[in-house]
PDB file of N, CA and C in Angstrom:
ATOM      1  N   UNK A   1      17.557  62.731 -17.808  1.00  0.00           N
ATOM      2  CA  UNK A   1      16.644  61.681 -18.229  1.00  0.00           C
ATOM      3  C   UNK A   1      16.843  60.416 -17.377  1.00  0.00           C
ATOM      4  N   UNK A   2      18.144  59.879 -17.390  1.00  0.00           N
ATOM      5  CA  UNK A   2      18.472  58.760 -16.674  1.00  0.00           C
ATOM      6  C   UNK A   2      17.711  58.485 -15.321  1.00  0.00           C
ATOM      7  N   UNK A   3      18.252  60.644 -14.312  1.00  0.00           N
ATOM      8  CA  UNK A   3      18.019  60.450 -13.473  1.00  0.00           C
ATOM      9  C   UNK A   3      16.545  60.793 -12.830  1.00  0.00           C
ATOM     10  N   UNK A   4      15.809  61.346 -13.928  1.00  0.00           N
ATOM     11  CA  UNK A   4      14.130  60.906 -13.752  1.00  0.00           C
ATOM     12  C   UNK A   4      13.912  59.547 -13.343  1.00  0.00           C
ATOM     13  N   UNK A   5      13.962  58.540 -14.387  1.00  0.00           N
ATOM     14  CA  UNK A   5      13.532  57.473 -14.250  1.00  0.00           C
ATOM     15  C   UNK A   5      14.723  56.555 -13.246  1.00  0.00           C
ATOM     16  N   UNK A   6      15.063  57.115 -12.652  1.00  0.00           N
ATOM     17  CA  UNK A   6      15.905  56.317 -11.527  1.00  0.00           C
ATOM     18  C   UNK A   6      14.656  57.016 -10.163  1.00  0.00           C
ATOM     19  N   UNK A   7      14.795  58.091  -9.877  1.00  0.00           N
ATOM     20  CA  UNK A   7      14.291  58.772  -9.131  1.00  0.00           C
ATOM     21  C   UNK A   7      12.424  57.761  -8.860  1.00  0.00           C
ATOM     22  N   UNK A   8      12.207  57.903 -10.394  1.00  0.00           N
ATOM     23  CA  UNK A   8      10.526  57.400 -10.600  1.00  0.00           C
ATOM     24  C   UNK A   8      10.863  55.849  -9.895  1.00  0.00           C
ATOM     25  N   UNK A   9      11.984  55.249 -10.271  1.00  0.00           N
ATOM     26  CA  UNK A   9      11.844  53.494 -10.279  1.00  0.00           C
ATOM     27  C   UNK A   9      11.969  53.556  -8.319  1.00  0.00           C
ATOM     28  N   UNK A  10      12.957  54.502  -7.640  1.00  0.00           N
ATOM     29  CA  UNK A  10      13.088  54.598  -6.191  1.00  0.00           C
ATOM     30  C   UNK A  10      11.676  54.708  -6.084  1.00  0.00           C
ATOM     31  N   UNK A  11      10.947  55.627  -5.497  1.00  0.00           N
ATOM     32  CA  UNK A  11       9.845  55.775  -5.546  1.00  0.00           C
ATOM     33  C   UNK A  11       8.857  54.893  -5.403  1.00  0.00           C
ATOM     34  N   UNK A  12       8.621  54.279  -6.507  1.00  0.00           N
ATOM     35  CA  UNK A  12       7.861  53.266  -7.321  1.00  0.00           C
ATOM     36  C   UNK A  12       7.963  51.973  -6.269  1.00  0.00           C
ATOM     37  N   UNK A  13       9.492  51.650  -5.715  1.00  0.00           N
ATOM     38  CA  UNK A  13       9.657  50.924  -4.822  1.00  0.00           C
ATOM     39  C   UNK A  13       9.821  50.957  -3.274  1.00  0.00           C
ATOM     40  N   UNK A  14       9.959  52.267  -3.274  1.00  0.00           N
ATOM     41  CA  UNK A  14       9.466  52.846  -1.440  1.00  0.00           C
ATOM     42  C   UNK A  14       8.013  52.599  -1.622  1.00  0.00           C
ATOM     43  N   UNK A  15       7.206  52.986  -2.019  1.00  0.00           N
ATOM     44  CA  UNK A  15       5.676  52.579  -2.661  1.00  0.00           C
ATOM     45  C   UNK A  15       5.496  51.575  -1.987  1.00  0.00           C
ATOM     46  N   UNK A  16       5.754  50.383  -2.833  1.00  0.00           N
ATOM     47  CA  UNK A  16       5.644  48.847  -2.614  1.00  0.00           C
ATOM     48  C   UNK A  16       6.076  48.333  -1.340  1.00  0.00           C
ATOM     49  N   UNK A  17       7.033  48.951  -0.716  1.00  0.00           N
ATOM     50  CA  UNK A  17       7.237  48.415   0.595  1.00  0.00           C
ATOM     51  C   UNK A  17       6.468  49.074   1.130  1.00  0.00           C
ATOM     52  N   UNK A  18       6.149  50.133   1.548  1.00  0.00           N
ATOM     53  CA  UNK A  18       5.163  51.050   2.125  1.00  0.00           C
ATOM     54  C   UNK A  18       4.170  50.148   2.495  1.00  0.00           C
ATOM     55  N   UNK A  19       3.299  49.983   1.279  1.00  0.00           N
ATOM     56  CA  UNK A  19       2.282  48.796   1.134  1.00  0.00           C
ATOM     57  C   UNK A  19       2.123  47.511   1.316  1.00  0.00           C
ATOM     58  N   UNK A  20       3.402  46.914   1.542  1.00  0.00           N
ATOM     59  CA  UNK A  20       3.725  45.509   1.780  1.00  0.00           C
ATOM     60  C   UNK A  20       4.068  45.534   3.623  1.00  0.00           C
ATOM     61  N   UNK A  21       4.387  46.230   4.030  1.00  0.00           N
ATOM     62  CA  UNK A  21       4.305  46.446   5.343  1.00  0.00           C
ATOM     63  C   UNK A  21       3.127  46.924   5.583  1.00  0.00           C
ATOM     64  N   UNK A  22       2.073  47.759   5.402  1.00  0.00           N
ATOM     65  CA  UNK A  22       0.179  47.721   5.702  1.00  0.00           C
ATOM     66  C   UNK A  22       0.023  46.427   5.791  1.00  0.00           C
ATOM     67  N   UNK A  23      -0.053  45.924   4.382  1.00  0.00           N
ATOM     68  CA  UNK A  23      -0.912  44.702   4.126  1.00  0.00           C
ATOM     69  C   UNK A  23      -0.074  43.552   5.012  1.00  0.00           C
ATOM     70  N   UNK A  24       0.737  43.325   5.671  1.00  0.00           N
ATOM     71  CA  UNK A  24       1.671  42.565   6.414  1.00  0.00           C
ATOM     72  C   UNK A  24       0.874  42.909   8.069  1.00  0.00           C
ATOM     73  N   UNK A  25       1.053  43.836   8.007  1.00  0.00           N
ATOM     74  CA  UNK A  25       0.596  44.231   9.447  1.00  0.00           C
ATOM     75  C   UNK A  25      -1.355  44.118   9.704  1.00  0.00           C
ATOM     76  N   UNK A  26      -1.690  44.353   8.708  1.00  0.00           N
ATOM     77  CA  UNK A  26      -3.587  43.672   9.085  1.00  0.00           C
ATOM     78  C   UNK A  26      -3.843  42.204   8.712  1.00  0.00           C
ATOM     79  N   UNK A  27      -2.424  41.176   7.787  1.00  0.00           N
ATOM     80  CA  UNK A  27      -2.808  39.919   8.204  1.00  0.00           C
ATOM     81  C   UNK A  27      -2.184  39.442   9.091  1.00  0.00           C
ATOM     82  N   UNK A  28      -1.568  39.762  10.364  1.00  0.00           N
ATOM     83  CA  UNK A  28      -1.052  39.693  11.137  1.00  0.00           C
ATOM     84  C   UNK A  28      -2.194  39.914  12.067  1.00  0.00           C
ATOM     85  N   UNK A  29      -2.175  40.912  12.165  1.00  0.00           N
ATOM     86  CA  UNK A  29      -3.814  41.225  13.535  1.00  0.00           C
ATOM     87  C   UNK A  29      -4.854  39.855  12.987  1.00  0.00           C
ATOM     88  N   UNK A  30      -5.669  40.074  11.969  1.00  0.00           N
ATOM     89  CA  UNK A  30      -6.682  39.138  11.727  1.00  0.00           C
ATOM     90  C   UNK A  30      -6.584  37.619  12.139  1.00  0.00           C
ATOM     91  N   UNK A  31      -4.665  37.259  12.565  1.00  0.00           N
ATOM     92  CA  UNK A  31      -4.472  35.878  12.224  1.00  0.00           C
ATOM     93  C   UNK A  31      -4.667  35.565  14.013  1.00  0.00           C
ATOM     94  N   UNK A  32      -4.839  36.727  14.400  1.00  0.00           N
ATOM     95  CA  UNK A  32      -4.631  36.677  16.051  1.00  0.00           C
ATOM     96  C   UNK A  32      -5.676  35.918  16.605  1.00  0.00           C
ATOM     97  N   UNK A  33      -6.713  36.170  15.646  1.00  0.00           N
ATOM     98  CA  UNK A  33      -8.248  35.904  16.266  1.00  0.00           C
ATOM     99  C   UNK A  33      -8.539  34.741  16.641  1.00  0.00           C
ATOM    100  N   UNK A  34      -9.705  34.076  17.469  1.00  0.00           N
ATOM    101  CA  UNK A  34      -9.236  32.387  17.100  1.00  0.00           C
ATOM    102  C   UNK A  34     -10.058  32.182  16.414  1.00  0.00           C
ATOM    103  N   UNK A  35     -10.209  31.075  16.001  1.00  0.00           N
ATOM    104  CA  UNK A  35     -10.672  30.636  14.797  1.00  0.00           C
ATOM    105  C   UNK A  35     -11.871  29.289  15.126  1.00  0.00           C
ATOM    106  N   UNK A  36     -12.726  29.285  14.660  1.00  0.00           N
ATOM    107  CA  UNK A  36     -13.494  28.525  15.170  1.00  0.00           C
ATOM    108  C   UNK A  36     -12.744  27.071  14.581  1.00  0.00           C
ATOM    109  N   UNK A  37     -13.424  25.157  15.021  1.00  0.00           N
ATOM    110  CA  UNK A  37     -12.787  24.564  14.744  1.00  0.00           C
ATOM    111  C   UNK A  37     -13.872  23.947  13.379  1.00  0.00           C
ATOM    112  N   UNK A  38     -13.406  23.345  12.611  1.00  0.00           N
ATOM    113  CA  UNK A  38     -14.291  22.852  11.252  1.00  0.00           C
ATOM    114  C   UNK A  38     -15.124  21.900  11.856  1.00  0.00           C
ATOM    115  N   UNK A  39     -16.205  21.679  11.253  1.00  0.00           N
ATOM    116  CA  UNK A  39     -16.873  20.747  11.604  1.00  0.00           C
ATOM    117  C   UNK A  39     -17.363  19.522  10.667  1.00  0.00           C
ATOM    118  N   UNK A  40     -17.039  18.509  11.486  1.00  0.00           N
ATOM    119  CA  UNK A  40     -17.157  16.808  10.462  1.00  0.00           C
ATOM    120  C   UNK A  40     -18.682  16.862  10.279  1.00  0.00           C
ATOM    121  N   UNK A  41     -18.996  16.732   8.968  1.00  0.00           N
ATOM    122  CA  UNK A  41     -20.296  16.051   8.591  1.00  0.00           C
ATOM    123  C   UNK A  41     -20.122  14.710   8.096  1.00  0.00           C
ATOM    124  N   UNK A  42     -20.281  13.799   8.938  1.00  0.00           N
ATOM    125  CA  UNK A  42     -20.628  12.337   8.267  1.00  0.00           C
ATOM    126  C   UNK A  42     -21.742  11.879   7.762  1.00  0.00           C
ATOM    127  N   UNK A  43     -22.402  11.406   5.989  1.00  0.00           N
ATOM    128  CA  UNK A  43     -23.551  11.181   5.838  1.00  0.00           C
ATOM    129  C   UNK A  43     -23.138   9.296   5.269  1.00  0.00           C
ATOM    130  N   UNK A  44     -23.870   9.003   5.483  1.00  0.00           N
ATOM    131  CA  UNK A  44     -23.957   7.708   4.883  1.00  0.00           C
ATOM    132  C   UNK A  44     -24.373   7.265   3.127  1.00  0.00           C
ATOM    133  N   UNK A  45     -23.569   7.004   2.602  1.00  0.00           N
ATOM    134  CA  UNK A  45     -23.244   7.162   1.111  1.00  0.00           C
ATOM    135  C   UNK A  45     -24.523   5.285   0.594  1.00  0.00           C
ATOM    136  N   UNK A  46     -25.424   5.743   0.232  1.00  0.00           N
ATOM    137  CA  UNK A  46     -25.763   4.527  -0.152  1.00  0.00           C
ATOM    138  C   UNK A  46     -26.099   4.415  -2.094  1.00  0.00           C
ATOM    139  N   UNK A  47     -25.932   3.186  -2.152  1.00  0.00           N
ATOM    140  CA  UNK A  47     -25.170   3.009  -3.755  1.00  0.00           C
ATOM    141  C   UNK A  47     -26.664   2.542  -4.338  1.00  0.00           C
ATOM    142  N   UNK A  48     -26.784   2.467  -5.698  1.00  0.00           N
ATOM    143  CA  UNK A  48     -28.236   1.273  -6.144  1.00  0.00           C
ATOM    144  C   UNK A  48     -27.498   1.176  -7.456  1.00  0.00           C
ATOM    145  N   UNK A  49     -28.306  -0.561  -7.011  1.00  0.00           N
ATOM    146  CA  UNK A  49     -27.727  -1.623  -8.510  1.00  0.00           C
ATOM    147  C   UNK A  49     -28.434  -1.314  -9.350  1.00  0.00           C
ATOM    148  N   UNK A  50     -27.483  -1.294 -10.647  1.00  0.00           N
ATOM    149  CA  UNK A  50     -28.112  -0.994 -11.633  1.00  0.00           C
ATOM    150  C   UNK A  50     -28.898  -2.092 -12.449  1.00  0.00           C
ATOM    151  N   UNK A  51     -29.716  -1.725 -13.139  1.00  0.00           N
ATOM    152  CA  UNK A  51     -30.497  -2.788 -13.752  1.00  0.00           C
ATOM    153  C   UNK A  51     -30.125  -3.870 -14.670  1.00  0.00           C
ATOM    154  N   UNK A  52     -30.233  -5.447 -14.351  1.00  0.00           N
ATOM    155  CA  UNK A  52     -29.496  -6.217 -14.917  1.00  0.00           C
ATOM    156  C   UNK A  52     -29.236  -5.891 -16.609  1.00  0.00           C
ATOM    157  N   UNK A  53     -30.387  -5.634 -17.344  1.00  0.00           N
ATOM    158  CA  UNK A  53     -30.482  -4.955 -18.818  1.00  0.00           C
ATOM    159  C   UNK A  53     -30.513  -3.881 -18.740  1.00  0.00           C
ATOM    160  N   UNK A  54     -29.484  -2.896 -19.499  1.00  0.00           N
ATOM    161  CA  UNK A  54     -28.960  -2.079 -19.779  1.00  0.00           C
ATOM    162  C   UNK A  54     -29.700  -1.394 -21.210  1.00  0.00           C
ATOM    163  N   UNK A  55     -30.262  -0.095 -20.851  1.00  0.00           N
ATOM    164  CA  UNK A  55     -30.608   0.785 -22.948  1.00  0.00           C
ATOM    165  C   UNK A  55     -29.772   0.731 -23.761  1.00  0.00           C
ATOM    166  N   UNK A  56     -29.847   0.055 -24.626  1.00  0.00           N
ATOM    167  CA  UNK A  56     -28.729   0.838 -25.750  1.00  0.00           C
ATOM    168  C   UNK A  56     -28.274   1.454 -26.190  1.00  0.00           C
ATOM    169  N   UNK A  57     -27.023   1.737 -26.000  1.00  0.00           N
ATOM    170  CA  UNK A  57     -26.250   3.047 -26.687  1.00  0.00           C
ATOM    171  C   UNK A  57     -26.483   3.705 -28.040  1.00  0.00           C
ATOM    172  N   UNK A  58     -26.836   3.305 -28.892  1.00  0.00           N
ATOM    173  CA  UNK A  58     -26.959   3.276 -30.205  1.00  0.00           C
ATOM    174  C   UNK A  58     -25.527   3.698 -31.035  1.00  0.00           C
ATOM    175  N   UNK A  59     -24.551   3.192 -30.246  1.00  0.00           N
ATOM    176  CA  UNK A  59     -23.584   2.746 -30.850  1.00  0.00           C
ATOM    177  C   UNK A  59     -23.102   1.560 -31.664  1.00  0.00           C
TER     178      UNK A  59
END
């Protein structure tokens, strides 16, 4: 019994490295690529005053 679930837990964790070395190795290639650079959008932010009298809350 013990050595089932010793056997299953090895396994279980050759698995995970298995897979952690794939997934290691295609973000590795992808990171190779270049990358384009971001681009600044500057817009001009304009504000409006609000009206000297204000609606009432009806609070």
């Amino acid at each position: 019994m013990i050595l089932t679930i010793t056997l299953i837990l090895v396994l279980l964790v050759a698995i995970n490295f298995l897979l952690l070395t794939i997934s290691f190795r295609k973000n590795k290639k992808s990171s190779t690529k270049v990358t384009k650079q971001a681009r600044v959008i500057s817009r001009s932010i304009t504000t409006q005053e609000a009206p000297v009298q204000l609606a009432p809350t009806g609070s």
